[in-house]
N, C-alpha and C. Protein backbone atom coordinates (compact mmCIF):
# COMPACT_ATOMS: atom_id res chain seq x y z
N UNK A 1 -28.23 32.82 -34.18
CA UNK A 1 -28.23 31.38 -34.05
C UNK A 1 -26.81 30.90 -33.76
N UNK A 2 -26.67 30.06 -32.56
CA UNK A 2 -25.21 29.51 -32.24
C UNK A 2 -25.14 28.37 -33.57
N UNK A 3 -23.76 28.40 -33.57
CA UNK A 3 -23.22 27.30 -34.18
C UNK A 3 -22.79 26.08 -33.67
N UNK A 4 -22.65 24.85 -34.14
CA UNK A 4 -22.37 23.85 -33.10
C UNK A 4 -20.76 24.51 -33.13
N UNK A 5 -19.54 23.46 -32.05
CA UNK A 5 -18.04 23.67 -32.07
C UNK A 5 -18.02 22.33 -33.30
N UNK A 6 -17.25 22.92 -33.68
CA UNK A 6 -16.30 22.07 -35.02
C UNK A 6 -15.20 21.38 -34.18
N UNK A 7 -14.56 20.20 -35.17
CA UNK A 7 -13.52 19.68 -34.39
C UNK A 7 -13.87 18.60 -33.75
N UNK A 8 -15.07 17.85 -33.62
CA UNK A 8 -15.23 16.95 -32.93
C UNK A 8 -15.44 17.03 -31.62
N UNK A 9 -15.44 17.92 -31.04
CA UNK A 9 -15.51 18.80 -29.61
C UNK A 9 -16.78 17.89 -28.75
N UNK A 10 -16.70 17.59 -27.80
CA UNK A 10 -18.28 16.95 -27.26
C UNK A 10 -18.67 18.30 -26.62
N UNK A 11 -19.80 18.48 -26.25
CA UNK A 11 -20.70 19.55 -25.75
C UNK A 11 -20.81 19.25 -24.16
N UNK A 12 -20.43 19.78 -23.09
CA UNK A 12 -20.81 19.46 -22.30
C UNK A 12 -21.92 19.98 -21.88
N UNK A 13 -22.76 19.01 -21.27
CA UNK A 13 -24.10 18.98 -20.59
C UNK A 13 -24.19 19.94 -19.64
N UNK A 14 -23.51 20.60 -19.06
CA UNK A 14 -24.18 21.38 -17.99
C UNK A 14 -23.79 22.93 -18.33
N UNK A 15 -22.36 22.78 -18.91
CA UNK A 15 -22.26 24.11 -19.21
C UNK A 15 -22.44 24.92 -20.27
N UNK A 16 -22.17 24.05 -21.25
CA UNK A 16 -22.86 24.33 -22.98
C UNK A 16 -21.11 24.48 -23.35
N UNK A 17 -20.08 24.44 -22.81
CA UNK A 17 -18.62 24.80 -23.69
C UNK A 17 -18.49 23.61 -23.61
N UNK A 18 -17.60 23.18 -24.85
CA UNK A 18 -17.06 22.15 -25.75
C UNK A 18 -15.84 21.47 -24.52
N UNK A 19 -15.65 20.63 -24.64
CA UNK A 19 -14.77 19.97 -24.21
C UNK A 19 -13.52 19.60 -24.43
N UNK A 20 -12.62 20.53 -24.73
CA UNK A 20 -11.03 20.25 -25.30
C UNK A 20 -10.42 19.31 -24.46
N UNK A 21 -8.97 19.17 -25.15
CA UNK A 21 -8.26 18.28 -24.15
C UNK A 21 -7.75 19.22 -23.25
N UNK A 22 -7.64 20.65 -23.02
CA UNK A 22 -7.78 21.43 -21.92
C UNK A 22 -8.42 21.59 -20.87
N UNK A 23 -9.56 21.41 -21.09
CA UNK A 23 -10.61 21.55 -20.07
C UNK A 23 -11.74 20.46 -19.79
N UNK A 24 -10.70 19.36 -20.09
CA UNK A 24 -11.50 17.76 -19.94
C UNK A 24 -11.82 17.94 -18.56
N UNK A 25 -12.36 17.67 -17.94
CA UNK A 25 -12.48 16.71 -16.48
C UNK A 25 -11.60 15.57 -16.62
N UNK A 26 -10.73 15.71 -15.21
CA UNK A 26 -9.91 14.34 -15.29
C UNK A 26 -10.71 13.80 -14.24
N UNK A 27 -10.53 12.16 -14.44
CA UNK A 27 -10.80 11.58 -13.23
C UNK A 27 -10.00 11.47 -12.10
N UNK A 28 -10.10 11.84 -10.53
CA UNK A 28 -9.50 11.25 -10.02
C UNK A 28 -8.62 9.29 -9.77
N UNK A 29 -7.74 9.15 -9.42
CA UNK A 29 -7.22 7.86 -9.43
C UNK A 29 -8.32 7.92 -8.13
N UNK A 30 -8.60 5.82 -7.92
CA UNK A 30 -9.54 5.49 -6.57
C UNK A 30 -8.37 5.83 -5.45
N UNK A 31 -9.39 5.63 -4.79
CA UNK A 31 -8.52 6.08 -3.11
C UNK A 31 -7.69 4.48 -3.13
N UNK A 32 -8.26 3.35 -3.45
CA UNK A 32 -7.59 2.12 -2.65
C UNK A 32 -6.39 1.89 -3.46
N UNK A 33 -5.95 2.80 -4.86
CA UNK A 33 -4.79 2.80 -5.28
C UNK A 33 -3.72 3.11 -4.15
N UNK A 34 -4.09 4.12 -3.77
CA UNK A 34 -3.16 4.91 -2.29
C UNK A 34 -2.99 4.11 -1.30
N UNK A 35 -3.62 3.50 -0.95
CA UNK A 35 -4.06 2.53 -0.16
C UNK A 35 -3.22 1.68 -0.10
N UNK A 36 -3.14 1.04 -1.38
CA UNK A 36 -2.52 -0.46 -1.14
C UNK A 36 -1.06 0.05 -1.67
N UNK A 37 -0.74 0.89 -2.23
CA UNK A 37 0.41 1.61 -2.03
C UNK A 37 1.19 1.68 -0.72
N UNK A 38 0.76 2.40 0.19
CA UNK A 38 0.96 2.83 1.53
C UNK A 38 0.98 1.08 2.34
N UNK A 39 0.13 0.56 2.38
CA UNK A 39 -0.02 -1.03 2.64
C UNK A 39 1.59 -1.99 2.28
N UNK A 40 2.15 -1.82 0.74
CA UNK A 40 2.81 -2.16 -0.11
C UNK A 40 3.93 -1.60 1.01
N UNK A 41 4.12 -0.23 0.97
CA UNK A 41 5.26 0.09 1.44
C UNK A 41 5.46 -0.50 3.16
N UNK A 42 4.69 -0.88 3.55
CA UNK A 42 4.82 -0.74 4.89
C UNK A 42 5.25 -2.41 5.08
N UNK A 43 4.20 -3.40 3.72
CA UNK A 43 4.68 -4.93 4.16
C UNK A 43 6.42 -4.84 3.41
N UNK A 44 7.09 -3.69 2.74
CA UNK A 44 8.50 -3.81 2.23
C UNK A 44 9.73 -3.53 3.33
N UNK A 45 8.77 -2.42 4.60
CA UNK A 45 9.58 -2.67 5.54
C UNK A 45 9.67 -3.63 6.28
N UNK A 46 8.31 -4.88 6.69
CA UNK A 46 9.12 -5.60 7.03
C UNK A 46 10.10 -6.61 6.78
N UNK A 47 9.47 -6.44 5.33
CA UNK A 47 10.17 -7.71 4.71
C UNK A 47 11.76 -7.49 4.54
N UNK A 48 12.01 -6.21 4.64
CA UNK A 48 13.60 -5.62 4.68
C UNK A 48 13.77 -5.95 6.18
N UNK A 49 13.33 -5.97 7.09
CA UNK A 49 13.77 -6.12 8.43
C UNK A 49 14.04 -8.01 8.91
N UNK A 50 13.57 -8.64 8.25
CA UNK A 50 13.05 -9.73 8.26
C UNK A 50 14.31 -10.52 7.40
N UNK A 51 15.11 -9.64 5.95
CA UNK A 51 15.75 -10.19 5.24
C UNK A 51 16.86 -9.73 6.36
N UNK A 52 17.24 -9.00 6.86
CA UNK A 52 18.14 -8.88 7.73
C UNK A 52 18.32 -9.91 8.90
N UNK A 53 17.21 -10.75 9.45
CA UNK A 53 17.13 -11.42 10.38
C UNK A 53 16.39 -12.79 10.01
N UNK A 54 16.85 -13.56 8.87
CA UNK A 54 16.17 -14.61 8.50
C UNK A 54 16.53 -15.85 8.65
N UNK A 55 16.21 -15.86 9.48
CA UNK A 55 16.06 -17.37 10.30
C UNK A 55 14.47 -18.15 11.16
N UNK A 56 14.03 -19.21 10.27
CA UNK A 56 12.91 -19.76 10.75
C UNK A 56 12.25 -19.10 12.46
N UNK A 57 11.62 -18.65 12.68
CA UNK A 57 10.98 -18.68 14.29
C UNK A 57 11.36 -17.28 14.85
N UNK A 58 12.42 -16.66 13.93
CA UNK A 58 13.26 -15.37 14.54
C UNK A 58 11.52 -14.84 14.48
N UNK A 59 12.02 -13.57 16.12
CA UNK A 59 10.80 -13.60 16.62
C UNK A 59 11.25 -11.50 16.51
N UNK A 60 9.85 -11.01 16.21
CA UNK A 60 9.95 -9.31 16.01
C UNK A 60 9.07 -8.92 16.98
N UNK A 61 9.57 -8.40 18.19
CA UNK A 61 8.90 -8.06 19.29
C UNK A 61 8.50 -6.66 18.92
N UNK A 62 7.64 -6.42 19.89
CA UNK A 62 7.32 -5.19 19.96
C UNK A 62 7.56 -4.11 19.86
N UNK A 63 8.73 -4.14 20.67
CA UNK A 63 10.35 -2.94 20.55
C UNK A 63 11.01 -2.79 19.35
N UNK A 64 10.97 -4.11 18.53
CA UNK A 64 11.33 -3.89 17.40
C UNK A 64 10.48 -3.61 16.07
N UNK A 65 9.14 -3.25 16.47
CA UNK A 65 8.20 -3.24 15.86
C UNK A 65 8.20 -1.68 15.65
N UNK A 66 8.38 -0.86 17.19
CA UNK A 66 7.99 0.36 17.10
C UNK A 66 9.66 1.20 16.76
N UNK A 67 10.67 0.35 16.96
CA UNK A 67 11.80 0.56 16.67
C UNK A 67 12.59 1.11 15.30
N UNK A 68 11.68 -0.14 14.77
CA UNK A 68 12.32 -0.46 13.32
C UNK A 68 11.20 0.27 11.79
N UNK A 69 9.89 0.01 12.82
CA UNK A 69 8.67 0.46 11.74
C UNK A 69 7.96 1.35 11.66
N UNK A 70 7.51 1.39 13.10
CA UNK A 70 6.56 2.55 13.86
C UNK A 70 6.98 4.29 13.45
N UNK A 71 8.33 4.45 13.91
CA UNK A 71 9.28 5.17 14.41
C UNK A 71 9.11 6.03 12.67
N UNK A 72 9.70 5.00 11.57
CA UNK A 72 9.68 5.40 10.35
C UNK A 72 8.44 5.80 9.25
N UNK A 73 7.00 5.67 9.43
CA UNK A 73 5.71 5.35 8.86
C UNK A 73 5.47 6.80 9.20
N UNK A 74 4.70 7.47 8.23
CA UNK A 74 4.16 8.83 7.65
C UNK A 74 2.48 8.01 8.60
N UNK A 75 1.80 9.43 8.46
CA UNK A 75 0.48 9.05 9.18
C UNK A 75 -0.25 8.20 7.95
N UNK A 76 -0.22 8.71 6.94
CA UNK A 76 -1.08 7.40 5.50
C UNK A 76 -0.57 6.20 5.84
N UNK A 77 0.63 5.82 6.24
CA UNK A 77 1.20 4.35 6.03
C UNK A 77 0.68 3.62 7.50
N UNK A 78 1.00 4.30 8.64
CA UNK A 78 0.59 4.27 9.97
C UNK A 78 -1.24 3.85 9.64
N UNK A 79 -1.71 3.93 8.93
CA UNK A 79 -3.30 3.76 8.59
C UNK A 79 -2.82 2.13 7.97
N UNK A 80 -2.18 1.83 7.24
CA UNK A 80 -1.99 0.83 6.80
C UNK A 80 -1.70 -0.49 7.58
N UNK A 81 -0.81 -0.33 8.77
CA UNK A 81 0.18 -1.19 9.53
C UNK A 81 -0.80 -2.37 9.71
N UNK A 82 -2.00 -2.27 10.03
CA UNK A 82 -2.94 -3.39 10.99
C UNK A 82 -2.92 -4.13 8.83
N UNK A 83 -3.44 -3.62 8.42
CA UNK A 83 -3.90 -4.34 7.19
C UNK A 83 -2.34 -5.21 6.69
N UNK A 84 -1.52 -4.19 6.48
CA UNK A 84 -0.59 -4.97 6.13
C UNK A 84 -0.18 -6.08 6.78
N UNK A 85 0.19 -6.14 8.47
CA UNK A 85 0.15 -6.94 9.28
C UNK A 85 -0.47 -8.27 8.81
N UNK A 86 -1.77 -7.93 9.08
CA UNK A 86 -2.62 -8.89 8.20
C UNK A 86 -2.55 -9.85 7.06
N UNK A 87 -2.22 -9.36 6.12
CA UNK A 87 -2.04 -9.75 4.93
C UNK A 87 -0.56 -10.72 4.99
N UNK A 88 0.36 -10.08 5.70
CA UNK A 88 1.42 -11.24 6.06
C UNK A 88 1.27 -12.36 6.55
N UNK A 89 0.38 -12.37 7.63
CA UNK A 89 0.04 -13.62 8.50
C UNK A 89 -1.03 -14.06 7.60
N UNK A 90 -1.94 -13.27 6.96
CA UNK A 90 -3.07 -14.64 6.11
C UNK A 90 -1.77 -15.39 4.69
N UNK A 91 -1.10 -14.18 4.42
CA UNK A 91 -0.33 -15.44 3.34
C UNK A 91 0.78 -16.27 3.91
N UNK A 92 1.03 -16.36 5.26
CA UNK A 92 1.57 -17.45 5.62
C UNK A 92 3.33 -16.94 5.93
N UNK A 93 3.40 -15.65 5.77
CA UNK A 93 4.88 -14.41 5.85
C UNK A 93 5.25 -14.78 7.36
N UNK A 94 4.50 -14.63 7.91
CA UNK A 94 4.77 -14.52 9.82
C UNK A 94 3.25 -14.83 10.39
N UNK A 95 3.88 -15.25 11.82
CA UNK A 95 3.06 -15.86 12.95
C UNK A 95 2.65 -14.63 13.72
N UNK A 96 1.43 -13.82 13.99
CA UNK A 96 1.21 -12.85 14.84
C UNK A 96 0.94 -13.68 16.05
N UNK A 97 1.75 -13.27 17.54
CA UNK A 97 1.39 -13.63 18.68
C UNK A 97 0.15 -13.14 18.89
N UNK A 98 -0.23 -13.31 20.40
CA UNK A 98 -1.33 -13.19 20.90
C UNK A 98 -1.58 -11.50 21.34
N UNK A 99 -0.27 -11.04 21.56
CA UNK A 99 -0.72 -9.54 21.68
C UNK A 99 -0.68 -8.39 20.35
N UNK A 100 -0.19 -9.13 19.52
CA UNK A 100 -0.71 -8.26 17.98
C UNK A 100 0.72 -7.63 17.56
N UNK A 101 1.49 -7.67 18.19
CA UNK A 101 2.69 -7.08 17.40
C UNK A 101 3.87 -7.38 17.50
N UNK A 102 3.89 -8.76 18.42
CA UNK A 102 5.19 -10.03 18.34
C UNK A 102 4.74 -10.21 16.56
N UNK A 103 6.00 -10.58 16.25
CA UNK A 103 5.68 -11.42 15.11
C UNK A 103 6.90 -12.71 14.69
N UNK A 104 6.07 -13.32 13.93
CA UNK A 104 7.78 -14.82 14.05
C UNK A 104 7.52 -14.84 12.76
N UNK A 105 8.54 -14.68 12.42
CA UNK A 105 9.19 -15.37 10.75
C UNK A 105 8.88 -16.66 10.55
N UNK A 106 8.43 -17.64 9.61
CA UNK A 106 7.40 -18.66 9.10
C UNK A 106 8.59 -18.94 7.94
N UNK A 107 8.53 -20.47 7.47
CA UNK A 107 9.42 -21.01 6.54
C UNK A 107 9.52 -20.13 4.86
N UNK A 108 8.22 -19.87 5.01
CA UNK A 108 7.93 -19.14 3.26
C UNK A 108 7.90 -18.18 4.18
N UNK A 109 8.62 -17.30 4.68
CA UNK A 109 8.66 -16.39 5.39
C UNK A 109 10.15 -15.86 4.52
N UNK A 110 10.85 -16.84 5.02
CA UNK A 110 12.24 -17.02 5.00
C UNK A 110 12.47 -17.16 3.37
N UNK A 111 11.97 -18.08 2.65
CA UNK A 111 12.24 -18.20 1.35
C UNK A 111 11.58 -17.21 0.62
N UNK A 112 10.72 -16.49 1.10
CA UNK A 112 10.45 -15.84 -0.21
C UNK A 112 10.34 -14.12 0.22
N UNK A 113 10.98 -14.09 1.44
CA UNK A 113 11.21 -12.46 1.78
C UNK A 113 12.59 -12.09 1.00
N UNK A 114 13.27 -13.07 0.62
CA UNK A 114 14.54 -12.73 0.08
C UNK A 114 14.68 -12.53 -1.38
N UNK A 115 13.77 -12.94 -2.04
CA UNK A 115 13.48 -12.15 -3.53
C UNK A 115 12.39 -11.60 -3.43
N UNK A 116 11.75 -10.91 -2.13
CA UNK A 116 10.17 -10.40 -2.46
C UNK A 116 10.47 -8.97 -2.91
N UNK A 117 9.66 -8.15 -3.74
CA UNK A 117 9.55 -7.04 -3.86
C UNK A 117 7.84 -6.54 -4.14
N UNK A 118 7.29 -5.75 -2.87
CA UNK A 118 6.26 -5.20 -3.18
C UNK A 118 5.57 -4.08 -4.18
């Protein structure tokens, strides 16, 4: 006749061995932690590019897009660029032109890229 494990041990269900803090199952962290990580880092470059050039309307062309951002972005962060993009222009950071990767510096652009930290 087995004995139960002593110790408070839970039993796991599929295999019948006890569950230490050795051989817990960890959970993975969610993917959209990574995510908005990679997102995070990518709206800090521009906002570093932006504190360098802050002046209302100053305009981030294309060249300086793939110059300054493109050039530097790992393939995870490069997944990010359109979202982050995004997220600048819905909170009001910068003006996306009409071809998607002009961008213009916006008044709370200006005031609050200079203490922002993502």
């Amino acid at each position: 006749m087995k004995s139960a494990p002593t110790k408070n041990y839970k039993v796991s269900d599929k295999s019948g061995e006890a569950k230490t803090p050795h051989n817990k199952k960890r959970k993975s962290p969610p993917k959209s932690n990574g995510e908005v990580s990679y997102k995070n880092q990518v709206k800090e470059m521009f906002s570093n590019w932006f504190k360098k050039n802050n002046h209302v309307g100053y305009v981030m062309s294309k060249e300086d897009v793939v110059r300054n951002i493109l050039t530097k972005l790992t393939s995870k962060q490069e997944n990010s660029l359109e979202i982050a993009i995004r997220e600048l222009n819905k909170d009001g950071y910068i003006e996306v032109q009409e071809d998607g990767l002009t961008l213009v510096l916006t008044q709370k652009g200006v005031n609050d890229f200079k203490k922002m930290s993502f």
